[in-house]
N, C-alpha and C. Protein backbone atom coordinates (compact mmCIF):
# COMPACT_ATOMS: atom_id res chain seq x y z
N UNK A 1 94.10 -61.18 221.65
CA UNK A 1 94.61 -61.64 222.93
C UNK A 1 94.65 -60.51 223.95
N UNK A 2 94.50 -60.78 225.19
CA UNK A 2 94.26 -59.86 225.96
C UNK A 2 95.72 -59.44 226.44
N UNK A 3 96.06 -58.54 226.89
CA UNK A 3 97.45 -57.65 227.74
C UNK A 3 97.74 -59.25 228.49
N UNK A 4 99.24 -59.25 228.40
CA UNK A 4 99.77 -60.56 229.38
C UNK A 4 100.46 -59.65 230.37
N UNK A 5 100.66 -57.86 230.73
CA UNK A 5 100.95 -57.67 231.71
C UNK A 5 99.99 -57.50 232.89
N UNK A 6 98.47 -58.22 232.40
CA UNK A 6 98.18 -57.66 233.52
C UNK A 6 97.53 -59.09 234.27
N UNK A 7 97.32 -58.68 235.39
CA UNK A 7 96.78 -60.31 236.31
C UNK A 7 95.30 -60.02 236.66
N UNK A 8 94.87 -61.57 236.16
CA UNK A 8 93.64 -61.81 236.72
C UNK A 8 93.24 -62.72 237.63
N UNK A 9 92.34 -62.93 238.24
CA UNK A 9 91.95 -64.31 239.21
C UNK A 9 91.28 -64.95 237.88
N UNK A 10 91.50 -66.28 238.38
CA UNK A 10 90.76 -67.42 237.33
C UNK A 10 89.77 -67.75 238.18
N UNK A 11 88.23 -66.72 238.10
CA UNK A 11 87.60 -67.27 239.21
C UNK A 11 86.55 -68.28 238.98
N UNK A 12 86.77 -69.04 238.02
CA UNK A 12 85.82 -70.71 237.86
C UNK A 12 87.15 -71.59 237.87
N UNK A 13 88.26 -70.98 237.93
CA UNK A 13 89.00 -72.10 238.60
C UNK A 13 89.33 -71.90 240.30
N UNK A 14 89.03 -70.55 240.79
CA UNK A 14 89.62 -70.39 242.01
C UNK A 14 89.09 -71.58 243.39
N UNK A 15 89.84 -72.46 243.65
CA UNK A 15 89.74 -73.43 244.91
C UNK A 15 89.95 -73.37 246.27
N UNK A 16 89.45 -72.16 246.66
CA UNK A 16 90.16 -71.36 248.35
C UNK A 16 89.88 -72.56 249.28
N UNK A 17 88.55 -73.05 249.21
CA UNK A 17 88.52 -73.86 250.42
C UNK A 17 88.97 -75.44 250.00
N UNK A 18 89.04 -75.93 249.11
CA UNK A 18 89.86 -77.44 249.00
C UNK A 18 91.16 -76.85 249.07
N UNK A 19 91.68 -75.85 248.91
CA UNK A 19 93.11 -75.22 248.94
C UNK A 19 93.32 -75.05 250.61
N UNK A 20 92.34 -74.53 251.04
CA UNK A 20 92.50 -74.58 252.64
C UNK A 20 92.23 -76.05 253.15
N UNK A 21 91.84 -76.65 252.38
CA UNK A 21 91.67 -78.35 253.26
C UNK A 21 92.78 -79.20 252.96
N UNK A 22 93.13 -79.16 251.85
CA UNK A 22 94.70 -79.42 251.03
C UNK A 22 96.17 -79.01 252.09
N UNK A 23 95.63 -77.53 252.17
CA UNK A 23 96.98 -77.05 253.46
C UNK A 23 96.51 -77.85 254.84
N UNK A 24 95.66 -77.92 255.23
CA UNK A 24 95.37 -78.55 257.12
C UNK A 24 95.81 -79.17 256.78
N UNK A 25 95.60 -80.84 255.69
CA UNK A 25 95.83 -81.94 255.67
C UNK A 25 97.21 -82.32 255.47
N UNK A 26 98.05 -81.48 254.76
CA UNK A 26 99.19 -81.40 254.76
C UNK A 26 100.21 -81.04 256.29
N UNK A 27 99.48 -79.81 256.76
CA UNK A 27 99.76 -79.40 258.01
C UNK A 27 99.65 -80.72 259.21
N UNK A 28 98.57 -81.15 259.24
CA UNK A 28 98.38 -82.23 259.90
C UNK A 28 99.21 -83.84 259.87
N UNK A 29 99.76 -83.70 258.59
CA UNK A 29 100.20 -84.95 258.45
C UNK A 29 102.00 -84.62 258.46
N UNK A 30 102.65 -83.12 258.13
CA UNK A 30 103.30 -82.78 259.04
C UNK A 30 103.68 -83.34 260.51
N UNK A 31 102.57 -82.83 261.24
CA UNK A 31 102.98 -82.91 262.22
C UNK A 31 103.07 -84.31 262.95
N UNK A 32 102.01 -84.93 262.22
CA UNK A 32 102.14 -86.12 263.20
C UNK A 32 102.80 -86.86 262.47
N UNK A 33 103.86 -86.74 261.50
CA UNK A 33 104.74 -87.23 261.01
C UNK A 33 106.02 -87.46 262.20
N UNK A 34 106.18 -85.59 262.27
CA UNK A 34 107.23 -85.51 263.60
C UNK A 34 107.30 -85.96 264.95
N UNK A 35 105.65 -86.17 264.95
CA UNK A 35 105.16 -86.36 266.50
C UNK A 35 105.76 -88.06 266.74
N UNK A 36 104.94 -89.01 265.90
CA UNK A 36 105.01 -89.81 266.08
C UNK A 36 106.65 -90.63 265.39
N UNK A 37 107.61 -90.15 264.62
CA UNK A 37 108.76 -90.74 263.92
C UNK A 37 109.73 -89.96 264.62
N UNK A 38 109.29 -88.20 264.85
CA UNK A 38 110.76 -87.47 265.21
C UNK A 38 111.38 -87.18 263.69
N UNK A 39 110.50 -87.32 262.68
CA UNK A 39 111.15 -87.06 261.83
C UNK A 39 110.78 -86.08 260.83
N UNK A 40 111.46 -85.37 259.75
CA UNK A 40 110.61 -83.85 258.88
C UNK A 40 110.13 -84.70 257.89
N UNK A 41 109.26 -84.29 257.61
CA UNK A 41 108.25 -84.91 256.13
C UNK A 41 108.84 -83.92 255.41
N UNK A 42 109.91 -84.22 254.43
CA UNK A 42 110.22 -83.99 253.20
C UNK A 42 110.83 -85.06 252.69
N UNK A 43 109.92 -84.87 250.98
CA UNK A 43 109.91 -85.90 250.43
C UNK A 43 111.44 -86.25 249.51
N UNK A 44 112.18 -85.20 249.61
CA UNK A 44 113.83 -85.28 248.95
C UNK A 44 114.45 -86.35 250.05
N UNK A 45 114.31 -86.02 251.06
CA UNK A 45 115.02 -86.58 252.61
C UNK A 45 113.90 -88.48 252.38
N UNK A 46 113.05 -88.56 251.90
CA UNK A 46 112.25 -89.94 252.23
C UNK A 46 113.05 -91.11 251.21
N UNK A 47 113.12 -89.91 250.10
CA UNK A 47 113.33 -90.58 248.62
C UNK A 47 114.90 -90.93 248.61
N UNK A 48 115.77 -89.20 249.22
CA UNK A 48 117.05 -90.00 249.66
C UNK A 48 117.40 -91.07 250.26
N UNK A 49 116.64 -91.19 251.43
CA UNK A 49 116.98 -92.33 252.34
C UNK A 49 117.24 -93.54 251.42
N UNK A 50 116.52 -93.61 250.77
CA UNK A 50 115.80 -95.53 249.88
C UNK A 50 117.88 -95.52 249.12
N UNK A 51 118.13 -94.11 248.78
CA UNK A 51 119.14 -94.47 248.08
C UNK A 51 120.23 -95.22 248.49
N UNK A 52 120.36 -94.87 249.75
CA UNK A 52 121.26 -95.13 250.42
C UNK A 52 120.74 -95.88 252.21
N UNK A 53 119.75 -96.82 252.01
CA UNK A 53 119.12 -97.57 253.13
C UNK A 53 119.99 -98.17 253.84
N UNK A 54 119.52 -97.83 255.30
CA UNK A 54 119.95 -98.04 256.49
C UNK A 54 119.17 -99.61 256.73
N UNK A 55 119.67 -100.59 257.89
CA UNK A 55 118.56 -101.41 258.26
C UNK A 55 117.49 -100.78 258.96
N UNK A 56 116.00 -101.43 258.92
CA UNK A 56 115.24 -101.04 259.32
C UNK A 56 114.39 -99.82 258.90
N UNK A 57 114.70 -99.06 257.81
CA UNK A 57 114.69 -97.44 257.17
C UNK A 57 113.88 -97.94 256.09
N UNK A 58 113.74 -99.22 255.22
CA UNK A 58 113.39 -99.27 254.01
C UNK A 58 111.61 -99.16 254.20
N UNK A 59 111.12 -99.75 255.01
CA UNK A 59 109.68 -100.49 254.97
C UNK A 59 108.58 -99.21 255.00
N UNK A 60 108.88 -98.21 256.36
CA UNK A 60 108.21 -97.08 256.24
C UNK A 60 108.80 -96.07 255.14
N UNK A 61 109.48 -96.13 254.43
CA UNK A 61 109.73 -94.91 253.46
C UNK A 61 109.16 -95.74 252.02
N UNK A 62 109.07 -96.82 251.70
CA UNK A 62 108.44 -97.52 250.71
C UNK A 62 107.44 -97.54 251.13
N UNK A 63 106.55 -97.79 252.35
CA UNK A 63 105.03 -97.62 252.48
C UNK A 63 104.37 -95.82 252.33
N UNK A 64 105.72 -95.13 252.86
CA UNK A 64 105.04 -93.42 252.49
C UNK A 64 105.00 -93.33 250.99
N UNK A 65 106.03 -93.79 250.20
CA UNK A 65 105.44 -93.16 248.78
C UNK A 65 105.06 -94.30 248.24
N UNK A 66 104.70 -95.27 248.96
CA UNK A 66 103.26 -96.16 247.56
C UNK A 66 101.98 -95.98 248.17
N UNK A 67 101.85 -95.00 249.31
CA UNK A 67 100.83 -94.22 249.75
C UNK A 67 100.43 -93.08 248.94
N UNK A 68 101.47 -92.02 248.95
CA UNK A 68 102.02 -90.94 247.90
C UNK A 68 101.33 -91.38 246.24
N UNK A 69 101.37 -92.83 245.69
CA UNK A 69 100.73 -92.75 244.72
C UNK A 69 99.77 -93.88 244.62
N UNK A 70 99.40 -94.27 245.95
CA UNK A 70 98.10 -94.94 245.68
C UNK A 70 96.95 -94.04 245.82
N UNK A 71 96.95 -92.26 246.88
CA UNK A 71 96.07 -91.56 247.10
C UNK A 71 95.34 -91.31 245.86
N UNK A 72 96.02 -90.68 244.65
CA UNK A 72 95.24 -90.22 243.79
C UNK A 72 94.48 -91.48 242.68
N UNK A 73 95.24 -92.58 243.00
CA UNK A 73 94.53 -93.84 242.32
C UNK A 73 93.08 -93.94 242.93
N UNK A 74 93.54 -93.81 244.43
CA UNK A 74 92.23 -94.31 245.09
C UNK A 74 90.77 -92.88 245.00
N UNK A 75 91.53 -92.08 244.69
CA UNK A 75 90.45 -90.90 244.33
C UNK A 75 90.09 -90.92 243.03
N UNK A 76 90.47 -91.36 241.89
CA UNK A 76 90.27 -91.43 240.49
C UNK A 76 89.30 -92.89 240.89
N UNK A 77 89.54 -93.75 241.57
CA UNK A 77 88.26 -95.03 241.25
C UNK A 77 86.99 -94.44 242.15
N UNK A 78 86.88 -93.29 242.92
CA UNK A 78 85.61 -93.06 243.82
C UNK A 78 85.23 -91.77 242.93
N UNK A 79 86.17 -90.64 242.57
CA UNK A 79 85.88 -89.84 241.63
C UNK A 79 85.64 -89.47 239.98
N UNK A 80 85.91 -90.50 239.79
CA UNK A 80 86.40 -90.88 238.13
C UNK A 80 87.41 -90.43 237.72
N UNK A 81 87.78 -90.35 236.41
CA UNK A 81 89.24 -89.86 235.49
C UNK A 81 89.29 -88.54 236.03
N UNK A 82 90.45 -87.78 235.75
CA UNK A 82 90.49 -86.75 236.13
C UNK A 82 91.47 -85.98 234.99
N UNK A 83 91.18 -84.70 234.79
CA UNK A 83 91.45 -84.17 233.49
C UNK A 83 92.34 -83.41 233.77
N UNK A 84 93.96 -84.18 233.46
CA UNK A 84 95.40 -83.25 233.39
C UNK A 84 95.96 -82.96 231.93
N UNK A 85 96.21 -80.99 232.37
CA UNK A 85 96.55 -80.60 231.53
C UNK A 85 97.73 -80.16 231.81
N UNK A 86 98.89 -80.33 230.97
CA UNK A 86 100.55 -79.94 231.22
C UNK A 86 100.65 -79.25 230.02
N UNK A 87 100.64 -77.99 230.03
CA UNK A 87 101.32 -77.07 228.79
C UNK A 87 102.81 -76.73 228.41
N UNK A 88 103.26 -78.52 228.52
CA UNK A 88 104.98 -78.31 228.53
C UNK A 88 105.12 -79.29 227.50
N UNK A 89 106.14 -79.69 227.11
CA UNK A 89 106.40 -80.61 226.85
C UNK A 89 106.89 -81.73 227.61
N UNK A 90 107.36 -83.15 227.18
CA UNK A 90 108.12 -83.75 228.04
C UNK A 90 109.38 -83.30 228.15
N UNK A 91 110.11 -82.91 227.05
CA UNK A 91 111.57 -82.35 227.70
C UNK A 91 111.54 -81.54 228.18
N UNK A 92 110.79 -80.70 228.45
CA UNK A 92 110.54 -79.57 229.35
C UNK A 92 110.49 -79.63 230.76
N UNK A 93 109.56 -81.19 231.11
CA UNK A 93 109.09 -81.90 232.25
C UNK A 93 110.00 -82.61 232.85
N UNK A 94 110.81 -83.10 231.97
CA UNK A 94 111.94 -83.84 232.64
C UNK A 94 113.18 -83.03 232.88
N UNK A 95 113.44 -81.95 232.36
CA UNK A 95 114.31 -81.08 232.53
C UNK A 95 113.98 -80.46 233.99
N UNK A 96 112.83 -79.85 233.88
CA UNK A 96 112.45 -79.33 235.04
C UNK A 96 112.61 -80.04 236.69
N UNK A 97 112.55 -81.62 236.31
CA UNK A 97 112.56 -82.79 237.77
C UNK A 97 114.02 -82.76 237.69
N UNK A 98 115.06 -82.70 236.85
CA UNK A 98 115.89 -82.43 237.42
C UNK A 98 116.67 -81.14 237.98
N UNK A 99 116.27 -80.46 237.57
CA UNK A 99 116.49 -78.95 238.08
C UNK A 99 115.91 -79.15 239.76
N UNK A 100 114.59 -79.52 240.00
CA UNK A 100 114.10 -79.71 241.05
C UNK A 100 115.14 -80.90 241.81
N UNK A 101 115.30 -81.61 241.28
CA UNK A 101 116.18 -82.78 242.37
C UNK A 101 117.58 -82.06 242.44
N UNK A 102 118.30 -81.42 241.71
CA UNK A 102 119.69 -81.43 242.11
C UNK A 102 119.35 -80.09 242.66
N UNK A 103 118.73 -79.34 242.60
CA UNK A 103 117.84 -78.22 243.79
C UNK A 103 117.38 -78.26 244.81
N UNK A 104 117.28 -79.79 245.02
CA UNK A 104 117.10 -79.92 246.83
C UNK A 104 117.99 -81.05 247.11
N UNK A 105 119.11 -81.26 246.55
CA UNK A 105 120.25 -81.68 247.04
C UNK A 105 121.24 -80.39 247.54
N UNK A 106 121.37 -79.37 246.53
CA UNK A 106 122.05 -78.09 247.20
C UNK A 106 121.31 -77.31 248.19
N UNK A 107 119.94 -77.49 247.82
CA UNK A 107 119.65 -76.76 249.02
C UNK A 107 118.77 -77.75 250.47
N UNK A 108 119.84 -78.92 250.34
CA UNK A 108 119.40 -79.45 252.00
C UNK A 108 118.09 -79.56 251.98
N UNK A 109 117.27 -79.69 250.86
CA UNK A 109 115.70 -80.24 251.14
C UNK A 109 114.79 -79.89 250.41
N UNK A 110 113.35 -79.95 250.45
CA UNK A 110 112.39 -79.92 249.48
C UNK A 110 111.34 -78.90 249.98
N UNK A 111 110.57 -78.32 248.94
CA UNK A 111 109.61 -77.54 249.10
C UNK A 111 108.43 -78.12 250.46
N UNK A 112 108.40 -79.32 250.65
CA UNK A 112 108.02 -80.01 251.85
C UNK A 112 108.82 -79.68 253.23
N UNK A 113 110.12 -80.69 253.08
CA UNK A 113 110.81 -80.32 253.99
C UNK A 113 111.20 -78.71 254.49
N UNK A 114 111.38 -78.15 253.40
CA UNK A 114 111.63 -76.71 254.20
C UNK A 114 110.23 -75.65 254.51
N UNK A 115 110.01 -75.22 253.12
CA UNK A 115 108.41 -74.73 253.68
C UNK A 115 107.33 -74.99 254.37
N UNK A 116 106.86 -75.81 254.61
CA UNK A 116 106.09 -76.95 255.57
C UNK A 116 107.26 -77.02 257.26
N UNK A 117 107.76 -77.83 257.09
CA UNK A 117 107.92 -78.18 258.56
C UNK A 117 109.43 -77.15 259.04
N UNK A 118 110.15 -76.75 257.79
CA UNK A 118 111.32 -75.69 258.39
C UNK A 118 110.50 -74.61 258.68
N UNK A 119 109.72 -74.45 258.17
CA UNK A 119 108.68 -72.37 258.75
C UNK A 119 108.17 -72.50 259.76
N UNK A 120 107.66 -73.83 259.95
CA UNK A 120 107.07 -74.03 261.10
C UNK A 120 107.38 -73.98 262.34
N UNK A 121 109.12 -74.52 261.58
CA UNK A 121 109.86 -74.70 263.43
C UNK A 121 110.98 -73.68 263.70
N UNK A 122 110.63 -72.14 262.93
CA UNK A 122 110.69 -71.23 262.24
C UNK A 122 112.87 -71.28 262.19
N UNK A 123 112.82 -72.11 261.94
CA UNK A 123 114.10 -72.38 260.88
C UNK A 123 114.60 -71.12 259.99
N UNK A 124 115.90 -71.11 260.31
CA UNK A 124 116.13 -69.41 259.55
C UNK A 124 116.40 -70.47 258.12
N UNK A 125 117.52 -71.00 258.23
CA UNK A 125 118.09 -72.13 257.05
C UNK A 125 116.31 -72.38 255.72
N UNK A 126 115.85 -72.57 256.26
CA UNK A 126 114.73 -73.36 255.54
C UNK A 126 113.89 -71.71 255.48
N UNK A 127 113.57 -70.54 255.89
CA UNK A 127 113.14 -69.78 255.45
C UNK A 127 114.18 -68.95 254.14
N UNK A 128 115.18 -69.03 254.60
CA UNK A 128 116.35 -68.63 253.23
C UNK A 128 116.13 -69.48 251.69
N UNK A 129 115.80 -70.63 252.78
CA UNK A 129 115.86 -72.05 251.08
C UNK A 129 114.37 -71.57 250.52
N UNK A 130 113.18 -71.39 251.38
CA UNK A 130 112.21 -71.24 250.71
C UNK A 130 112.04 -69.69 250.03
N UNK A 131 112.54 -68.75 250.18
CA UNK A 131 112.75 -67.68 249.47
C UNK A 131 113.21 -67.98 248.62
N UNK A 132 114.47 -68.61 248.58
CA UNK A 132 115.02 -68.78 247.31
C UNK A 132 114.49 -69.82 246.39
N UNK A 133 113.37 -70.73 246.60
CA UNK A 133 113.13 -71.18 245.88
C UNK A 133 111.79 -70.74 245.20
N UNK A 134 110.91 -69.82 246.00
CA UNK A 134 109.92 -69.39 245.66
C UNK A 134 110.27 -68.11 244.25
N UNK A 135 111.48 -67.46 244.93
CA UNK A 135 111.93 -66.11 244.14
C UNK A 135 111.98 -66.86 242.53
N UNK A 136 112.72 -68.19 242.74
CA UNK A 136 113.56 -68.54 241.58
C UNK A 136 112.00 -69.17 240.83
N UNK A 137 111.06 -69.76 241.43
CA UNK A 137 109.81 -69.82 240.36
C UNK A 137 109.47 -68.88 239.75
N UNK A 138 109.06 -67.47 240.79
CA UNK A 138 108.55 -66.31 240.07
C UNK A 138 109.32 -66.03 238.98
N UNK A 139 110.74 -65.65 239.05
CA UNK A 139 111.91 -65.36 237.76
C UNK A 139 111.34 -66.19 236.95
N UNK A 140 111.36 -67.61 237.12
CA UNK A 140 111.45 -68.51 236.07
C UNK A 140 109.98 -68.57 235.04
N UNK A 141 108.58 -68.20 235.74
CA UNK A 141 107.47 -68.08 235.61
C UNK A 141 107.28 -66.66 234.34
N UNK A 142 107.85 -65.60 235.01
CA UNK A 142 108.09 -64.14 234.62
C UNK A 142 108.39 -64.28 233.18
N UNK A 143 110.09 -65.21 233.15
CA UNK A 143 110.74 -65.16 231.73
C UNK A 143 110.02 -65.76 230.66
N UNK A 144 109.50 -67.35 231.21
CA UNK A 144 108.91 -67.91 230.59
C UNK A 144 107.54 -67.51 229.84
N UNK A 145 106.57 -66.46 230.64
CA UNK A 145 105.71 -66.08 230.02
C UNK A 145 105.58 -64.63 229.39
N UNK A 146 106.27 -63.93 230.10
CA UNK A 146 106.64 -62.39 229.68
C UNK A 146 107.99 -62.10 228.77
N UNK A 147 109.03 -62.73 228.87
CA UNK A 147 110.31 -61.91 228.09
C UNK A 147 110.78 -63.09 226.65
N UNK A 148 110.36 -64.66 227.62
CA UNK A 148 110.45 -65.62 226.01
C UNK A 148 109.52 -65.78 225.23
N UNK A 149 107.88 -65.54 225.39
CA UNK A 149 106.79 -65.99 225.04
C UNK A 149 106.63 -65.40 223.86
């Protein structure tokens, strides 16, 4: 096995430019999220809403996420199957979604909502949340492959 302290590029996996078309499209749908609703595209804040629906609130936040998972349906019937690999387990996976949900309940929002449209609207609040949530992957990334492995 090779040294795990040291880093390499995975360069037959490296994706710079669908990674750069991935960010516009995101960027873009950002904005004209805000443009046209007035409202932040994060998906903690879409998913909250449904919990606790207002009149009139339900129809567009149920049409954003059966959008959310009709996209990759509709790319798997023009692209074919597509080959996911998760090197976790499921309790691992489900542990982790909740770590992530009660993680953007304390911190007022989601890797969407704050990195995406809080940096943008250069938000001190949402640059603090995204440090801290970026820091707390790296730690978590670090232990998991360097100090427990």
């Amino acid at each position: 096995p090779s040294d795990t302290r040291e880093m390499t590029i995975d360069w037959i996996n490296f994706t710079p430019w669908s990674s750069l078309a991935g960010g516009l499209l995101l960027g873009i749908a950002a904005s004209l999220f805000i443009l046209v609703n007035g409202r932040i595209l994060g998906i903690s804040g879409i998913v909250g809403g449904l919990l606790r629906p207002r009149g009139g609130d339900v129809g567009w936040r149920v049409s954003f996420l059966l959008g959310m998972f009709a996209a990759p349906l509709l790319y798997m019937a023009v692209a074919g199957p597509l080959e996911i690999e998760v090197e976790a387990g499921w309790g691992a996976v489900v542990l982790a979604g909740l770590l992530v949900g009660v993680g953007t309940r304390y911190g007022a929002g989601c890797t969407s909502g704050h990195g995406i449209c809080g940096l943008s609207r250069l938000s001190p609040r949402s640059l603090a949340a995204t440090l801290a949530f970026m820091g707390a992957g790296f730690a978590t990334v670090y232990l998991v492959r360097h100090v427990l492995a």
